[in-house]
Structure formats: structure tokens, C-alpha cells
PDB file of N, CA and C in Angstrom:
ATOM      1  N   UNK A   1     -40.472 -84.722-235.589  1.00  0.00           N
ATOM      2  CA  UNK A   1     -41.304 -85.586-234.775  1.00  0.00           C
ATOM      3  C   UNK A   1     -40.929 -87.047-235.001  1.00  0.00           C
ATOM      4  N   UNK A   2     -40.393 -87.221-236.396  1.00  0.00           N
ATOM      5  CA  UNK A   2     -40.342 -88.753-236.396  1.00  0.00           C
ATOM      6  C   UNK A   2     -38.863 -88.804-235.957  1.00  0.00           C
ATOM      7  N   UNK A   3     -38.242 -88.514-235.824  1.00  0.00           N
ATOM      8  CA  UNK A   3     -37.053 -88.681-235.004  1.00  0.00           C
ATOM      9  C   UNK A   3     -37.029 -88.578-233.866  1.00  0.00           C
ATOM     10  N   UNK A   4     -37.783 -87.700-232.986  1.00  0.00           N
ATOM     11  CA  UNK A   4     -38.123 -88.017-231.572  1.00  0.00           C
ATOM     12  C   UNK A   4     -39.024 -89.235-231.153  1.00  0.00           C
ATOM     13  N   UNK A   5     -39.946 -89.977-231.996  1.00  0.00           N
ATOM     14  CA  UNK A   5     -40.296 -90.821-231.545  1.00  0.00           C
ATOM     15  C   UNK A   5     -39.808 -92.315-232.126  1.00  0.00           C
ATOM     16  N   UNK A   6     -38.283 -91.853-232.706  1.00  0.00           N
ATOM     17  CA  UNK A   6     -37.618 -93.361-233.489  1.00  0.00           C
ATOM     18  C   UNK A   6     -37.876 -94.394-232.853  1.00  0.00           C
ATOM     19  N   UNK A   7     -37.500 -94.363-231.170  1.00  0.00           N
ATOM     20  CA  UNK A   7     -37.119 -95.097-230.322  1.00  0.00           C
ATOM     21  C   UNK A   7     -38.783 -95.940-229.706  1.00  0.00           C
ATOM     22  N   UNK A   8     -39.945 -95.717-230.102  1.00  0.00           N
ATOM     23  CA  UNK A   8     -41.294 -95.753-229.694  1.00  0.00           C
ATOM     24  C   UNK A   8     -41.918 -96.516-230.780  1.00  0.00           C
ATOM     25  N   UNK A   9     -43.032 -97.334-230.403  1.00  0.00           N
ATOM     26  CA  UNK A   9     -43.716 -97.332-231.885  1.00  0.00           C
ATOM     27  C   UNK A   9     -44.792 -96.703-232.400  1.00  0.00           C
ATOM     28  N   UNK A  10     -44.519 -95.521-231.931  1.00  0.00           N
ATOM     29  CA  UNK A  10     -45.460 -94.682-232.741  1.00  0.00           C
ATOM     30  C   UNK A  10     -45.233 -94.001-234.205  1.00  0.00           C
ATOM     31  N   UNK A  11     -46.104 -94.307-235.159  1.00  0.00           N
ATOM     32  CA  UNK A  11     -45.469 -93.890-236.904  1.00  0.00           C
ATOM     33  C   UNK A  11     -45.456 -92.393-237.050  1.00  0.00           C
ATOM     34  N   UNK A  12     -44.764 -91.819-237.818  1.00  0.00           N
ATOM     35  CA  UNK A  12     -45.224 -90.508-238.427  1.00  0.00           C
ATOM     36  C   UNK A  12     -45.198 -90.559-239.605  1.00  0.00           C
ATOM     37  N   UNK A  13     -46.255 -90.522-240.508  1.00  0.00           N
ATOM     38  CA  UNK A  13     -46.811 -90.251-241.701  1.00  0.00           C
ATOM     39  C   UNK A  13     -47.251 -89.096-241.983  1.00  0.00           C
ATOM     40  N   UNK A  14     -46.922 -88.081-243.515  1.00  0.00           N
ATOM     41  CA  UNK A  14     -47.309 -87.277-243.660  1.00  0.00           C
ATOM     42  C   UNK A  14     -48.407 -87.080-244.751  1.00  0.00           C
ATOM     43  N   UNK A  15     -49.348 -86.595-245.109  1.00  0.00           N
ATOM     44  CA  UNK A  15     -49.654 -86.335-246.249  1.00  0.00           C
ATOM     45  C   UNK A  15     -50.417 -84.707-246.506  1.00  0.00           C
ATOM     46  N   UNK A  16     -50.592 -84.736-247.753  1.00  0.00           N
ATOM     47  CA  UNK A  16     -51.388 -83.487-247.976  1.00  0.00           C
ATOM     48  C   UNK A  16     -52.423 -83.760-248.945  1.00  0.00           C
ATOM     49  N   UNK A  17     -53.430 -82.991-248.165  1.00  0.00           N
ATOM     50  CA  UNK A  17     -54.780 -83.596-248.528  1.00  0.00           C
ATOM     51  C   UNK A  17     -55.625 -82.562-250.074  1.00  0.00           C
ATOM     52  N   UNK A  18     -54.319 -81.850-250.451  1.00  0.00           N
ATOM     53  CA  UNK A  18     -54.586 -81.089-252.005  1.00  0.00           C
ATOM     54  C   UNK A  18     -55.279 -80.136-251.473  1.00  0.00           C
ATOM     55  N   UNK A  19     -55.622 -79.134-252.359  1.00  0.00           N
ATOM     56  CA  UNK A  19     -56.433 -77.878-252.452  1.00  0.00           C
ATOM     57  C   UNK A  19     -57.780 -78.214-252.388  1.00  0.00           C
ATOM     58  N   UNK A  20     -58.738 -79.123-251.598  1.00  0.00           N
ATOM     59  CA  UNK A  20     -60.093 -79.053-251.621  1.00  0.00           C
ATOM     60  C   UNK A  20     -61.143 -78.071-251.405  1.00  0.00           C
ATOM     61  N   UNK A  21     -62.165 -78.329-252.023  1.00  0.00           N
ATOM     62  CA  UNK A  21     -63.032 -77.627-252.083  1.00  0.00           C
ATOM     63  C   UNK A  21     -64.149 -77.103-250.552  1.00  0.00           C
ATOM     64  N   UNK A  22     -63.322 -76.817-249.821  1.00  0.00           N
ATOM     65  CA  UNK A  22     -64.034 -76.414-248.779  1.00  0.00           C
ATOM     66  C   UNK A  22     -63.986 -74.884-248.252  1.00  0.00           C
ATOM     67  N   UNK A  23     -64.844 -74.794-247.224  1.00  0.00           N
ATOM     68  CA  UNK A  23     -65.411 -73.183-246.857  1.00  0.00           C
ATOM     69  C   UNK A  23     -63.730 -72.749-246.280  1.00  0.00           C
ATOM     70  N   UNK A  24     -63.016 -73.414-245.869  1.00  0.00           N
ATOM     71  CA  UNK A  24     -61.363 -73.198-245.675  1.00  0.00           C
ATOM     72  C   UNK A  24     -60.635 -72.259-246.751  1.00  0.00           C
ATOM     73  N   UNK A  25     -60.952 -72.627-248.117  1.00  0.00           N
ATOM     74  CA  UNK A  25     -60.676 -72.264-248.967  1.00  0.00           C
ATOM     75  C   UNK A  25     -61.976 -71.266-250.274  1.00  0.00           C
ATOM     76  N   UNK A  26     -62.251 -70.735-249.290  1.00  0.00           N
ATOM     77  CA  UNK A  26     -63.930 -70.015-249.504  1.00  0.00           C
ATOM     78  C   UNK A  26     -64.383 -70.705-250.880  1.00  0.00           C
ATOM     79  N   UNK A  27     -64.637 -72.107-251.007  1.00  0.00           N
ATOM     80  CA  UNK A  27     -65.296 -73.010-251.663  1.00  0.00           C
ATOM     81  C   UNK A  27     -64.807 -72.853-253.619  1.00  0.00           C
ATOM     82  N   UNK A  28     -63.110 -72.522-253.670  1.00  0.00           N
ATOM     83  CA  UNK A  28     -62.502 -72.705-254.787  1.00  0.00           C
ATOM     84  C   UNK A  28     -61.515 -73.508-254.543  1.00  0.00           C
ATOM     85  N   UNK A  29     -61.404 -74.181-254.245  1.00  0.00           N
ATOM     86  CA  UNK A  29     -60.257 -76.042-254.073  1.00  0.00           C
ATOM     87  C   UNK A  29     -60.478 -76.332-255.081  1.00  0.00           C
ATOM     88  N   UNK A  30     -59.952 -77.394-255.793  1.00  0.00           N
ATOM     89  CA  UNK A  30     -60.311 -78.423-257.089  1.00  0.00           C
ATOM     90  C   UNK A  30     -60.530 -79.474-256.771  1.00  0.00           C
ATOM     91  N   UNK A  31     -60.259 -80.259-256.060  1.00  0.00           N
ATOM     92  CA  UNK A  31     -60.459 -81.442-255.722  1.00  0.00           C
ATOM     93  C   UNK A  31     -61.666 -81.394-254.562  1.00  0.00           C
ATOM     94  N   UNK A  32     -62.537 -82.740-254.721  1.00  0.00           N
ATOM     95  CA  UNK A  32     -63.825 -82.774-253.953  1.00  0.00           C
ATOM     96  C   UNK A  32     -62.998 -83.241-252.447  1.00  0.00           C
ATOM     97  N   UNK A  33     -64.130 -82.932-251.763  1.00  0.00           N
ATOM     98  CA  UNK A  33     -64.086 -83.390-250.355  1.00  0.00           C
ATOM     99  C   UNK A  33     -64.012 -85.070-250.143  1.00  0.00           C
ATOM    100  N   UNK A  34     -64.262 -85.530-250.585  1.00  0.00           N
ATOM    101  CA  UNK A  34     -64.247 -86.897-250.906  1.00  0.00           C
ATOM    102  C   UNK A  34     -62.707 -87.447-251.367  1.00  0.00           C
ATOM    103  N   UNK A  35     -62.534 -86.913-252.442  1.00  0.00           N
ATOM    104  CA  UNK A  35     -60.889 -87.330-253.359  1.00  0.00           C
ATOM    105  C   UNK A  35     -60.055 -86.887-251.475  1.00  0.00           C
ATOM    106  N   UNK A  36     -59.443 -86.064-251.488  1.00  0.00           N
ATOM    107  CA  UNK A  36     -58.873 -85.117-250.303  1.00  0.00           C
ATOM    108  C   UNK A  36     -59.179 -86.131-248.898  1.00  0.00           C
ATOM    109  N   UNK A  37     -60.202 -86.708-248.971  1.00  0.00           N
ATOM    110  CA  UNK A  37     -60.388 -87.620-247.749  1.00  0.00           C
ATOM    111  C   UNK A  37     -59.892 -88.845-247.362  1.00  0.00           C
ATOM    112  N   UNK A  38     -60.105 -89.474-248.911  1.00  0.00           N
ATOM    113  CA  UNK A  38     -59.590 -90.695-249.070  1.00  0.00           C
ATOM    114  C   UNK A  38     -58.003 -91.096-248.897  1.00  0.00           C
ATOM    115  N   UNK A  39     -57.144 -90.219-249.163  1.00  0.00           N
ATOM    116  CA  UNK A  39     -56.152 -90.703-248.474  1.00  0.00           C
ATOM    117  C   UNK A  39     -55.576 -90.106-247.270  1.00  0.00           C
ATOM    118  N   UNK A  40     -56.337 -89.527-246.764  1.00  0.00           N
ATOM    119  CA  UNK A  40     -56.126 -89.024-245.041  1.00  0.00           C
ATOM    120  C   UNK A  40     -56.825 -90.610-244.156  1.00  0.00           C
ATOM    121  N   UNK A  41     -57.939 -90.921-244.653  1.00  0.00           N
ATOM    122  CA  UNK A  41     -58.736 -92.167-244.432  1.00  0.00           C
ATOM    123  C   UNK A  41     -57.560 -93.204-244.510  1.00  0.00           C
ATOM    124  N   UNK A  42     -57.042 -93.439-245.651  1.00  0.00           N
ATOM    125  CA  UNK A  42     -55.735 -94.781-246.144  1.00  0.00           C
ATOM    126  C   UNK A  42     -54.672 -94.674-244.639  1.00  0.00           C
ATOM    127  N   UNK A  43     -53.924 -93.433-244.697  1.00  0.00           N
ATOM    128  CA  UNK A  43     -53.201 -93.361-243.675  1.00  0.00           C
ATOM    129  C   UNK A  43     -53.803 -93.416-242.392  1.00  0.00           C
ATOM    130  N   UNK A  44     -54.696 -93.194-241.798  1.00  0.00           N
ATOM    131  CA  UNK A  44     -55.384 -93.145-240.344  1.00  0.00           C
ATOM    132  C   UNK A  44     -55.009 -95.155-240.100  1.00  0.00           C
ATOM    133  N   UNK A  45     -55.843 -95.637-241.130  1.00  0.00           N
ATOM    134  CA  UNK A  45     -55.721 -97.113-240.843  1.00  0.00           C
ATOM    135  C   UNK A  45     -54.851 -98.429-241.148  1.00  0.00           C
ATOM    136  N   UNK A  46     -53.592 -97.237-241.346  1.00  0.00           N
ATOM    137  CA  UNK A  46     -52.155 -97.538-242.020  1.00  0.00           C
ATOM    138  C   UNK A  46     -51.979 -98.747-239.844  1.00  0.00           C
ATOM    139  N   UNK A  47     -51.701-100.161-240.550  1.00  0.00           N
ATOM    140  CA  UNK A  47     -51.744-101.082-239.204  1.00  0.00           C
ATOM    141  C   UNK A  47     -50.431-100.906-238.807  1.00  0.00           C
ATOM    142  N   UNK A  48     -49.777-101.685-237.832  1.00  0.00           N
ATOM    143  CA  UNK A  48     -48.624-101.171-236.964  1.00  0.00           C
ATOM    144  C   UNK A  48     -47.130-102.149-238.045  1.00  0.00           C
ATOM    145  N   UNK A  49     -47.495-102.740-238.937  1.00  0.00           N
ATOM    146  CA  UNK A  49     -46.819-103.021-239.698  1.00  0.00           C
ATOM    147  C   UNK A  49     -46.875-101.899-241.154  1.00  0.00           C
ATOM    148  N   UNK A  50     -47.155-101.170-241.217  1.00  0.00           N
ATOM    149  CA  UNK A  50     -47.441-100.238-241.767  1.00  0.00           C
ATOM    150  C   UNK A  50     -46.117 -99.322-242.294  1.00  0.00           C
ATOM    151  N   UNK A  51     -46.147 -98.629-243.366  1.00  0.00           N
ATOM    152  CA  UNK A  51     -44.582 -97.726-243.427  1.00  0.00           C
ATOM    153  C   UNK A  51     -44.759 -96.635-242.592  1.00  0.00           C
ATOM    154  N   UNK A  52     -43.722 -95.538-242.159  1.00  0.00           N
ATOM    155  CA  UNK A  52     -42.918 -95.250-241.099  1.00  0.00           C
ATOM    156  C   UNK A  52     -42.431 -93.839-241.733  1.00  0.00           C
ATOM    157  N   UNK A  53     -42.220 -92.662-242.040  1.00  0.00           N
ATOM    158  CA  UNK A  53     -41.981 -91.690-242.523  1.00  0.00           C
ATOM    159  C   UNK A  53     -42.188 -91.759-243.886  1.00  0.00           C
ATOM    160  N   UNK A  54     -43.560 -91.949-244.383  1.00  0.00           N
ATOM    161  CA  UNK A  54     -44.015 -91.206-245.764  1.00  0.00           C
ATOM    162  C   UNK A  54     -44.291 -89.948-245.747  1.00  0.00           C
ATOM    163  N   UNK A  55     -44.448 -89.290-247.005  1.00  0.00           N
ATOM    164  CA  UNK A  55     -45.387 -88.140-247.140  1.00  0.00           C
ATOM    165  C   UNK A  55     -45.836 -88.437-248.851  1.00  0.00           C
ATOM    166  N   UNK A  56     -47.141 -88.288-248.850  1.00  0.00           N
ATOM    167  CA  UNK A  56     -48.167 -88.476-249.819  1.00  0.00           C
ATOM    168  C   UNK A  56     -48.953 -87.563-250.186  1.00  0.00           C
ATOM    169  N   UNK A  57     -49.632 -87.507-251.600  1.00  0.00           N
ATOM    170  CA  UNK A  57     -50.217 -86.116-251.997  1.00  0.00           C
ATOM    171  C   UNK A  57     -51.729 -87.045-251.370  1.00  0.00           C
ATOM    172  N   UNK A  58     -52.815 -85.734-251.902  1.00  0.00           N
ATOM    173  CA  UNK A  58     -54.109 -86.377-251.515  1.00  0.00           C
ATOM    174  C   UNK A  58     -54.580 -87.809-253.023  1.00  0.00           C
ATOM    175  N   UNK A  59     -53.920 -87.938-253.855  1.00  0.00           N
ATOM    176  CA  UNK A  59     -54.346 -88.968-255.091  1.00  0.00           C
ATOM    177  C   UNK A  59     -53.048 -89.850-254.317  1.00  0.00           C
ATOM    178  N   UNK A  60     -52.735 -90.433-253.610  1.00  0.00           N
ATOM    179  CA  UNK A  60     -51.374 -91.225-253.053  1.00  0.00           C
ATOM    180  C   UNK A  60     -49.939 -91.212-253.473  1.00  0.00           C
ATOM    181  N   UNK A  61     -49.729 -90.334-254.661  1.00  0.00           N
ATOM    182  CA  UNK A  61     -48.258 -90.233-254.802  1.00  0.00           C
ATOM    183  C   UNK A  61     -47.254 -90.298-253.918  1.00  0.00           C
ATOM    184  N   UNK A  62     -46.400 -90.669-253.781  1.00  0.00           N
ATOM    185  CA  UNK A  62     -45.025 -90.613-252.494  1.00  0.00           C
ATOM    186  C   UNK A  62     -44.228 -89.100-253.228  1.00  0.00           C
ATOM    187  N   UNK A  63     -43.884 -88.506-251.993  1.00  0.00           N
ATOM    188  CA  UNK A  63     -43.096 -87.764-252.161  1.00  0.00           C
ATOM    189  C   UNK A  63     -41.947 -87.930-251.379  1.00  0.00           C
ATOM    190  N   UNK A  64     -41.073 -87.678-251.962  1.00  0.00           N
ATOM    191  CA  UNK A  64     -39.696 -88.331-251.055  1.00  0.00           C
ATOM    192  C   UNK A  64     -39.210 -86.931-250.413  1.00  0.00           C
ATOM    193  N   UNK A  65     -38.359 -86.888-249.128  1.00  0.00           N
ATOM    194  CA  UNK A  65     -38.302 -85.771-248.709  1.00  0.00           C
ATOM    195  C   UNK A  65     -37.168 -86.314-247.729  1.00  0.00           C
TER     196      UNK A  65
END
């Protein structure tokens, strides 16, 4: 996806929002709904100067890929 939209300015950011504790995961996740949110939240309001093919755990680590 982020190579089809190189040419656009639209970003692609990835992240993963960890094993949370939700009915998804019939309520054994480790991490709260809250932790898991917060950086889905960070990236949503990532501004148009913003980076451009990350991927991030749900605590913000970069993962390079």
C-alpha cells in the first residue's frame, strides 16, 4: 500500500496494538485497553509532516521492516 500511494500524500503507518485484553481475545490479552490504544491514538494524529512507513508495537517501539 505504501508504495502504491508513494506518488500521493497519503501516509502509511503501521502498528500493532499488542495482545489486549478484550472480548476479541475472550478477555486474556495482557495489556489494558487503554496501553493498546494509546498508540493507535499517537498515529491517527501523526500531522502531514509526520513519518511515512513506520511500524510500531502498542508501547511505541519502531520496528524496522
Amino acid at each position: 500500500m505504501m508504495i502504491e500511494l508513494e506518488a500521493t500524500d497519503i501516509k502509511v503507518n503501521l502498528l500493532s496494538p499488542g495482545f489486549a485484553n478484550t472480548p476479541l481475545v475472550n478477555f486474556q490479552g495482557a495489556e489494558s485497553v487503554e496501553d493498546a490504544c494509546r498508540e493507535v491514538v499517537r498515529v491517527v494524529r501523526l500531522g502531514p509532516d509526520g513519518p511515512n512507513g513506520t511500524f510500531t508495537l502498542w508501547n511505541g517501539v519502531n520496528l524496522y521492516w
